[in-house]
N, C-alpha and C. Protein backbone atom coordinates (compact mmCIF):
# COMPACT_ATOMS: atom_id res chain seq x y z
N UNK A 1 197.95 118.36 63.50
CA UNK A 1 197.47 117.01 63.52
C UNK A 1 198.55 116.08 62.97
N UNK A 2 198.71 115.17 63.50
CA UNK A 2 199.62 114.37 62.89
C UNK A 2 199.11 112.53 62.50
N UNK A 3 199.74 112.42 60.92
CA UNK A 3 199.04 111.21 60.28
C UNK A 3 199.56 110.61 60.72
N UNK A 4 201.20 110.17 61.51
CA UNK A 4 201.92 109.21 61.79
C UNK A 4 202.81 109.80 62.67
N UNK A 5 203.19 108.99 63.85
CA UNK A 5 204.46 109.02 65.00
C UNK A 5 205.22 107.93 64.97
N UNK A 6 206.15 107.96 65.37
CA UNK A 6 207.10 107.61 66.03
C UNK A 6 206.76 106.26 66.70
N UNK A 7 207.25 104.91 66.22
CA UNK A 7 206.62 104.14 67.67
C UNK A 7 207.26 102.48 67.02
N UNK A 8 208.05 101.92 68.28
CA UNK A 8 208.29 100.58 67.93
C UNK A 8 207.58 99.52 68.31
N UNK A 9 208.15 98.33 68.42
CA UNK A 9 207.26 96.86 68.25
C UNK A 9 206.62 97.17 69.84
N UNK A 10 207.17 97.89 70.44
CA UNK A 10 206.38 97.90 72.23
C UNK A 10 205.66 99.05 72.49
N UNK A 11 205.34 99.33 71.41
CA UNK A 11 204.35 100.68 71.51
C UNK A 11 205.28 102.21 71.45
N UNK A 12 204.59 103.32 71.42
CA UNK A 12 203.32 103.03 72.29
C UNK A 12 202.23 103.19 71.77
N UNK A 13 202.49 103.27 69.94
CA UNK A 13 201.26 102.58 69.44
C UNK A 13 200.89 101.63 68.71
N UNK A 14 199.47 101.38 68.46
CA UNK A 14 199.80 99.32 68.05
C UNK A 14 200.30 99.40 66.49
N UNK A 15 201.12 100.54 66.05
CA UNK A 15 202.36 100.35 64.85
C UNK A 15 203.51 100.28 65.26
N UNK A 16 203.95 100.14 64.04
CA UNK A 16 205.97 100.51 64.14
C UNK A 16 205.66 101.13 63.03
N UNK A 17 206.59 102.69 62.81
CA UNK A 17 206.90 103.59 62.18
C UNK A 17 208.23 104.31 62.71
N UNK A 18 208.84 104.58 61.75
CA UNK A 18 210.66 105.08 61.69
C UNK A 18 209.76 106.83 61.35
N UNK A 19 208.75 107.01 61.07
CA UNK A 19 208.71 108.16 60.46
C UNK A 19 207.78 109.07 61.21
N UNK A 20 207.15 110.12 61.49
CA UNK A 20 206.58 111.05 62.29
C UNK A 20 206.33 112.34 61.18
N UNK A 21 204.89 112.11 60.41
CA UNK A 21 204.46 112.73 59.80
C UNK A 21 203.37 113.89 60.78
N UNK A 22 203.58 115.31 60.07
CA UNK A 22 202.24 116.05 60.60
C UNK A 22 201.94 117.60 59.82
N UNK A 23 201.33 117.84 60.24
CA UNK A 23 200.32 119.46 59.80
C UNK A 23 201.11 120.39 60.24
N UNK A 24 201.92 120.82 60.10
CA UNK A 24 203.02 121.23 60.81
C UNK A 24 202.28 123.11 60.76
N UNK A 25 202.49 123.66 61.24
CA UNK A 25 202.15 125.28 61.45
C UNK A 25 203.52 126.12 60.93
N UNK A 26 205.12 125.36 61.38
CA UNK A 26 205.69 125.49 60.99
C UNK A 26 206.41 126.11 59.52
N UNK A 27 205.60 125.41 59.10
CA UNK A 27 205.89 125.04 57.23
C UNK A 27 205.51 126.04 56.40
N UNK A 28 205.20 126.23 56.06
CA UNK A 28 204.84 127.53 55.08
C UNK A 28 203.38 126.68 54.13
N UNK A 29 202.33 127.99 53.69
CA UNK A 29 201.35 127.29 53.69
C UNK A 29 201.26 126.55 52.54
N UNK A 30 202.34 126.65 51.47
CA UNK A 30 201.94 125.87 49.90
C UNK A 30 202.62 124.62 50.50
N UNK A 31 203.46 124.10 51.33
CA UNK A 31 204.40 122.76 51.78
C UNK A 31 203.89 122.83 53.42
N UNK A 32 202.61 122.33 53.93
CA UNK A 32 201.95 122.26 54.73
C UNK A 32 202.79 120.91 55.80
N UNK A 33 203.39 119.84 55.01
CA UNK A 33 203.17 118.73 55.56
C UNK A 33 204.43 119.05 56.25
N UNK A 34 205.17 118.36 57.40
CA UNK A 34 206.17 118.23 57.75
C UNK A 34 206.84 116.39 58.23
N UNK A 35 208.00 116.54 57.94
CA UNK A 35 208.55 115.28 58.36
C UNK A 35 209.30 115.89 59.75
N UNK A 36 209.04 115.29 60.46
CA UNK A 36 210.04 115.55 61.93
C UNK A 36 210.80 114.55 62.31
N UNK A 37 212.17 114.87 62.42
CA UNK A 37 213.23 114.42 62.83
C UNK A 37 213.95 113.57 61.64
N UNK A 38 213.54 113.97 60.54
CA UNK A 38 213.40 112.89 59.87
C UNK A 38 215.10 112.07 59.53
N UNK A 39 215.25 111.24 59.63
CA UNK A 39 216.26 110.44 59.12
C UNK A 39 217.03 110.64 57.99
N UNK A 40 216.18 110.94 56.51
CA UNK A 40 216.87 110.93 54.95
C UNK A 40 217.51 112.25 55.66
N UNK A 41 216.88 113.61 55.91
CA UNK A 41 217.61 114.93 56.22
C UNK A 41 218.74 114.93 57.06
N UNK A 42 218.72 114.05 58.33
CA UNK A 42 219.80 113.99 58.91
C UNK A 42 220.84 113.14 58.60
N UNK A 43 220.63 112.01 57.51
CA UNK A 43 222.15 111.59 56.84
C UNK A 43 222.40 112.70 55.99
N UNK A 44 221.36 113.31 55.20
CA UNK A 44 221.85 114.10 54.00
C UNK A 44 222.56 115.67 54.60
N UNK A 45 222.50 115.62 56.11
CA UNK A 45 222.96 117.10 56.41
C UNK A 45 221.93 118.03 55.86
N UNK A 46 220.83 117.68 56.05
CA UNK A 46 220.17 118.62 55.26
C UNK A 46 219.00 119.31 56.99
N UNK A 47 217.69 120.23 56.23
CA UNK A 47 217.22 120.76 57.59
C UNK A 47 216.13 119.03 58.34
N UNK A 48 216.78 119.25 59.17
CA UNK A 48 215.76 117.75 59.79
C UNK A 48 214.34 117.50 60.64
N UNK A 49 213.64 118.91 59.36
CA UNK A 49 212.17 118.84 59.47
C UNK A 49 211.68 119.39 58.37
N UNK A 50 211.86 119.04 57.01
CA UNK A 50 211.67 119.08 55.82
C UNK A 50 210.22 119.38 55.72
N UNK A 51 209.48 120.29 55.02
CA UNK A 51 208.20 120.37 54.49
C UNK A 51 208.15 119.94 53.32
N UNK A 52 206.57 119.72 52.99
CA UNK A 52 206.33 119.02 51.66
C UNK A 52 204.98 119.14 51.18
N UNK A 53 204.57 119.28 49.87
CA UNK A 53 203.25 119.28 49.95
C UNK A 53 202.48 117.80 49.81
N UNK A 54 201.49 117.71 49.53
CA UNK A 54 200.72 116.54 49.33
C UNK A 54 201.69 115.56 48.71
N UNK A 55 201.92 115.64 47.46
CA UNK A 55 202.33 114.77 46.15
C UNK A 55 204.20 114.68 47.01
N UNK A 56 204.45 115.84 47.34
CA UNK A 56 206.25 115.67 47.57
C UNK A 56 206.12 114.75 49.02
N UNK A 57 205.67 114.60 49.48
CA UNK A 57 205.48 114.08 50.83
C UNK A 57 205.06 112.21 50.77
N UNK A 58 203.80 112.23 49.64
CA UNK A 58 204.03 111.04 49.20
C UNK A 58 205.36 110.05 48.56
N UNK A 59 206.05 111.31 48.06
CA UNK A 59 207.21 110.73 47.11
C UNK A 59 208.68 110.58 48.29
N UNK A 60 208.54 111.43 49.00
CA UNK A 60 209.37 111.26 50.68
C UNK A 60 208.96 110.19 51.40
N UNK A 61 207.77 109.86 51.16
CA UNK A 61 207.80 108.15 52.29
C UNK A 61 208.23 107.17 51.15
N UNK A 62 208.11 107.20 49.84
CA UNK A 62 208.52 106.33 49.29
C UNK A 62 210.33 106.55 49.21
N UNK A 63 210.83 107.20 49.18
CA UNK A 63 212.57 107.30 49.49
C UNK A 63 212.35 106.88 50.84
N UNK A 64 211.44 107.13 51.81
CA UNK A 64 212.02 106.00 53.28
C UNK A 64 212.20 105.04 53.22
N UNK A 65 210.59 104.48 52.64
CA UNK A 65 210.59 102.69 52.05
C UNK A 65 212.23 102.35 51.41
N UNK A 66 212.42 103.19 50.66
CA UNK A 66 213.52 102.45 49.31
C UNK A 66 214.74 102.51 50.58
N UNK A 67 214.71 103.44 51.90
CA UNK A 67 215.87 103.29 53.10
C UNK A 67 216.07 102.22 53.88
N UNK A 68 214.62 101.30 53.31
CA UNK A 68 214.16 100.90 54.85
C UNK A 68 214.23 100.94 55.74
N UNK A 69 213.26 101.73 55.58
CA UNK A 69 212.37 102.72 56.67
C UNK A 69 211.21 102.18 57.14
N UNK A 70 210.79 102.22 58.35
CA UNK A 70 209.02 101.23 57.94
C UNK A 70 208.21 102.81 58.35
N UNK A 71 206.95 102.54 57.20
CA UNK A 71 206.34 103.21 57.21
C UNK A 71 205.11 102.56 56.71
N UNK A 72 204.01 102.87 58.01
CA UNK A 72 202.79 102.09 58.10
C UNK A 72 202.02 101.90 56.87
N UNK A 73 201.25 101.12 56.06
CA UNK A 73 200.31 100.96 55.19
C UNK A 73 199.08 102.13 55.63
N UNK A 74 198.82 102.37 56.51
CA UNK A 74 198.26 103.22 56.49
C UNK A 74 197.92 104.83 56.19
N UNK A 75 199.18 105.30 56.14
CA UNK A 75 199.88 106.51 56.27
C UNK A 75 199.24 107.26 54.57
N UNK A 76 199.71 106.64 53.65
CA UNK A 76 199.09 107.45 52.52
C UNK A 76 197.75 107.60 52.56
N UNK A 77 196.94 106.52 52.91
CA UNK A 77 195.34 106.54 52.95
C UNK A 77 195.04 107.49 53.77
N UNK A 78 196.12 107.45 54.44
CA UNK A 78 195.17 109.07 55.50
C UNK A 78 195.94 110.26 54.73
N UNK A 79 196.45 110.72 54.76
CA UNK A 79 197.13 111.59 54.02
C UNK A 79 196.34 112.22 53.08
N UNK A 80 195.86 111.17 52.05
CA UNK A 80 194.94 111.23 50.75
C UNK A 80 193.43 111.77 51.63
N UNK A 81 192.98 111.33 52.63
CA UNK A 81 191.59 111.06 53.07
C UNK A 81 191.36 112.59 53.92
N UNK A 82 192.35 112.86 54.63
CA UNK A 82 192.29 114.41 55.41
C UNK A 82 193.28 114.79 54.92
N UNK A 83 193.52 115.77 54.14
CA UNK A 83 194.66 116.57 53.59
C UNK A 83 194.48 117.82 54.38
N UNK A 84 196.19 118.22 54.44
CA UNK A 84 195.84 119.38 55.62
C UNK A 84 195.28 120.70 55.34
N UNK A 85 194.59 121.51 56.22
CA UNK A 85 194.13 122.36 55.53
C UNK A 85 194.66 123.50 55.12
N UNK A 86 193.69 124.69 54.10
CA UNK A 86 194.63 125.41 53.58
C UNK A 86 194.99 126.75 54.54
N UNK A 87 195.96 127.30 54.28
CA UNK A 87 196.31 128.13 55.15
C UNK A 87 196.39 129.69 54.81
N UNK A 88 195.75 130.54 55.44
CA UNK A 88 196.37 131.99 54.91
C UNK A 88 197.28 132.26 55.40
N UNK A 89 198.05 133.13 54.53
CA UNK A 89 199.11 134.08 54.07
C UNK A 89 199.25 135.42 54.41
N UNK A 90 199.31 135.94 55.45
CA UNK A 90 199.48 137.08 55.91
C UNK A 90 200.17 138.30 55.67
N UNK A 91 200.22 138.88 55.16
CA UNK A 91 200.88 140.00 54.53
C UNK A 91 201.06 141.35 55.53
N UNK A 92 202.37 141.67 56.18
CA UNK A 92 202.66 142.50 56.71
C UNK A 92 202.86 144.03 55.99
C-alpha cells in the first residue's frame, strides 16, 4: 500500500510530492516502510530504497522538508492513522 507517490502540479494526482512512500514487502519486517527512489539516498550514494520504521520514516520526510522536498501535509496523518502491518518472520 502506498501513503504517498510521486506526482507534479499536472497530476496525476491532485498533489505534488518529490517523495513515494509505501508498505514495501521488500523491507524487512521491524523497518516495514520504504522510501522509493528516494532522492536524500541517491545524492548520499547510499541504497535508493531505504527502509524505515514508523518513527525513522517520520524523521526521513522531515530531512526531505529541510531538502526541499515537497512532501504533502497529509502524509504523516496517514502514516500515523494506518501503520503498516506487522509481519512474520520466517525461519528456515
Amino acid at each position: 500500500m502506498s501513503y504517498v507517490r510521486f506526482s507534479g502540479s499536472t497530476g496525476p494526482h491532485p498533489y505534488v510530492s518529490d517523495v513515494y512512500i509505501l508498505d514495501s514487502s521488500a523491507c524487512p519486517g521491524e523497518r516495514p516502510l520504504e522510501c522509493c527512489d528516494c532522492q536524500l539516498a541517491r545524492a548520499a550514494s547510499t541504497d535508493p530504497f531505504p527502509c524505515f520504521d514508523l518513527a525513522g520514516m517520520i524523521a526521513h520526510l522531515a530531512e526531505h522538508q529541510a531538502a526541499g522536498h515537497v512532501v504533502p501535509d497529509f502524509v504523516e496523518k496517514r502514516l500515523r492513522a494506518d501503520p503498516p502491518a506487522p509481519r512474520w518472520q520466517f525461519i528456515r
